[in-house]
Protein backbone atom coordinates (compact mmCIF):
# COMPACT_ATOMS: atom_id res chain seq x y z
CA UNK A 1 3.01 28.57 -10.07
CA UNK A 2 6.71 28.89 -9.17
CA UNK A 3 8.20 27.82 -5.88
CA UNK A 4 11.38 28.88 -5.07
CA UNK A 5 14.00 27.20 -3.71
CA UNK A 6 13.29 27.99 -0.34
CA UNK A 7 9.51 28.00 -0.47
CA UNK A 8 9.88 24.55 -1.58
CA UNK A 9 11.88 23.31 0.75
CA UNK A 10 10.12 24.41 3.62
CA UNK A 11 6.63 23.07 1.60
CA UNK A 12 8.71 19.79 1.73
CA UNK A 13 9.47 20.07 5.74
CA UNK A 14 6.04 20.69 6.42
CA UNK A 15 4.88 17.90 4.24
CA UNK A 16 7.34 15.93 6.05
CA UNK A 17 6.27 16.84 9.51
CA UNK A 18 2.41 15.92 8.39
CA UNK A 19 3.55 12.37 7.10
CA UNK A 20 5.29 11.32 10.00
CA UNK A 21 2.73 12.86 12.77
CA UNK A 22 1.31 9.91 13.30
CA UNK A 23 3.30 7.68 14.21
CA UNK A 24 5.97 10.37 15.44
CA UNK A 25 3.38 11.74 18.19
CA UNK A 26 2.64 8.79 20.27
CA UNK A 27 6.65 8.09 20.48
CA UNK A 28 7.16 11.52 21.68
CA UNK A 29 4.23 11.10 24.24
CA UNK A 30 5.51 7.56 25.11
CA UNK A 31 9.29 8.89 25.24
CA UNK A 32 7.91 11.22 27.90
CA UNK A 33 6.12 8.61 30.31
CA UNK A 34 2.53 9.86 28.61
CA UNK A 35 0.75 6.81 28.02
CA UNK A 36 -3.02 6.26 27.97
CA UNK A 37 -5.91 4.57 25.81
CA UNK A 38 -5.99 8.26 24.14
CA UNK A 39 -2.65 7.73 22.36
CA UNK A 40 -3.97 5.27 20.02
CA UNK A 41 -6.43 8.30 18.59
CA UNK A 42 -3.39 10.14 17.23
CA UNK A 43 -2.97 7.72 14.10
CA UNK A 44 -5.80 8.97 12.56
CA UNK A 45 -3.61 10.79 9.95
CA UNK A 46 -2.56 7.38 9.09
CA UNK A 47 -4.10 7.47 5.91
CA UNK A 48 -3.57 10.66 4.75
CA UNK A 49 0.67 9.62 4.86
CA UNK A 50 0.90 8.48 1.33
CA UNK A 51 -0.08 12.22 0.51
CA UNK A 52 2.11 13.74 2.64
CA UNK A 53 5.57 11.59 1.51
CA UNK A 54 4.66 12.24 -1.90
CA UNK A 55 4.20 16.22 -1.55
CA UNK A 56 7.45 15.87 0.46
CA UNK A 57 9.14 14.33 -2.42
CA UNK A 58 7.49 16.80 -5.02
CA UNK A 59 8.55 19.76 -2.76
CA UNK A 60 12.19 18.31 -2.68
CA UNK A 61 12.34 17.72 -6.24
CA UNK A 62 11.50 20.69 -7.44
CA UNK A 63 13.66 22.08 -4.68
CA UNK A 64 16.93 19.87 -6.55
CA UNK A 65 15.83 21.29 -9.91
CA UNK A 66 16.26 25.12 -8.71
CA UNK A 67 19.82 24.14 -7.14
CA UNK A 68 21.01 21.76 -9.64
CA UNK A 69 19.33 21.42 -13.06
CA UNK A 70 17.92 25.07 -13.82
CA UNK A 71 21.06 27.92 -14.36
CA UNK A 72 20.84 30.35 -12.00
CA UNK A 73 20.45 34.02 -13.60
CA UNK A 74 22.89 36.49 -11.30
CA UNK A 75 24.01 39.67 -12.03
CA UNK A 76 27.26 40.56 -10.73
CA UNK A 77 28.17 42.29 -7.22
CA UNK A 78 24.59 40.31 -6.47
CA UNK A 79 24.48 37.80 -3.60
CA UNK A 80 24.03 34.65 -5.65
CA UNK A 81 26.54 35.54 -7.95
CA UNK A 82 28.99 34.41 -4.97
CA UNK A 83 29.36 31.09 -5.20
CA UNK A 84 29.78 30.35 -1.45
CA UNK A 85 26.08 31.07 -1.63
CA UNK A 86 24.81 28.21 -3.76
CA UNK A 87 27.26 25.88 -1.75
CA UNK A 88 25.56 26.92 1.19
CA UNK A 89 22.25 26.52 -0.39
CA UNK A 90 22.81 23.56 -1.60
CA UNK A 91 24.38 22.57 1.63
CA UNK A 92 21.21 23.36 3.65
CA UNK A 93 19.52 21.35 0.87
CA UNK A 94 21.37 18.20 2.07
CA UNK A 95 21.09 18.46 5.67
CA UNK A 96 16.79 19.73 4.95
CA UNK A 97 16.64 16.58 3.13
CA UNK A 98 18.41 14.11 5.58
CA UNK A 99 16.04 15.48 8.05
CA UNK A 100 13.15 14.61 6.84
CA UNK A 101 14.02 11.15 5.36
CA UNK A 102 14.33 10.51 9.20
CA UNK A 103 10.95 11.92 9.59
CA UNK A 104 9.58 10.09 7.09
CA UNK A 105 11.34 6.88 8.04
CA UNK A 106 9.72 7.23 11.86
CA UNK A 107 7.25 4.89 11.12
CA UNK A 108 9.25 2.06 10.09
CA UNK A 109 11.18 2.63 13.29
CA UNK A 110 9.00 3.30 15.91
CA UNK A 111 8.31 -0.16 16.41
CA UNK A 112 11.76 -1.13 17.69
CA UNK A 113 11.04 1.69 20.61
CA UNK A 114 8.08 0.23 21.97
């Protein structure tokens, strides 16, 4: 199977999003003035997280191997033999990746919100 660099970074989002659901939920609901007994139900992903940070971190690796470690194959007059388009790529990589180390570091926060 072979993900491409975009495939894999949006596998990695997703990923991401599902690690981070349960404790980033309840602080949206909270955030909003949503409160109730209920909102202690939403952590049931709980354990499922380790899963989710370490697809997120496959995902983004193999996302930094198409950008960085494997050479890219262009022929010329193609779009990624401009190399304003891997800068941008890689760009996008960056800000993807900043992103969701947020997301993923939610949990570890959250408690100084509550």
């Amino acid at each position: 199977m072979q993900f491409t660099g975009k495939g894999s970074l949006i596998a990695g989002a997703l990923a991401a999003i599902g690690a981070s659901v349960c404790c980033v939920g309840p602080l949206v609901l909270l955030a909003l003035g949503i409160g109730g007994s209920w909102v202690g139900s939403l952590t049931a992903m709980e354990p499922y997280r380790p899963i989710f940070i370490g697809l997120t971190l496959l995902f983004l690796g193999l996302t930094f191997r198409k950008l960085y470690l494997v050479p890219q194959v262009c022929t010329p007059g193609t779009p990624c033999a401009d190399p304003r388009t891997i800068r941008r790529q890689r760009l996008v990589f960056w800000l993807v990746a900043a992103g969701l180390a947020g997301l993923l570091a939610v949990p570890w926060l959250a408690p100084l919100f509550y």
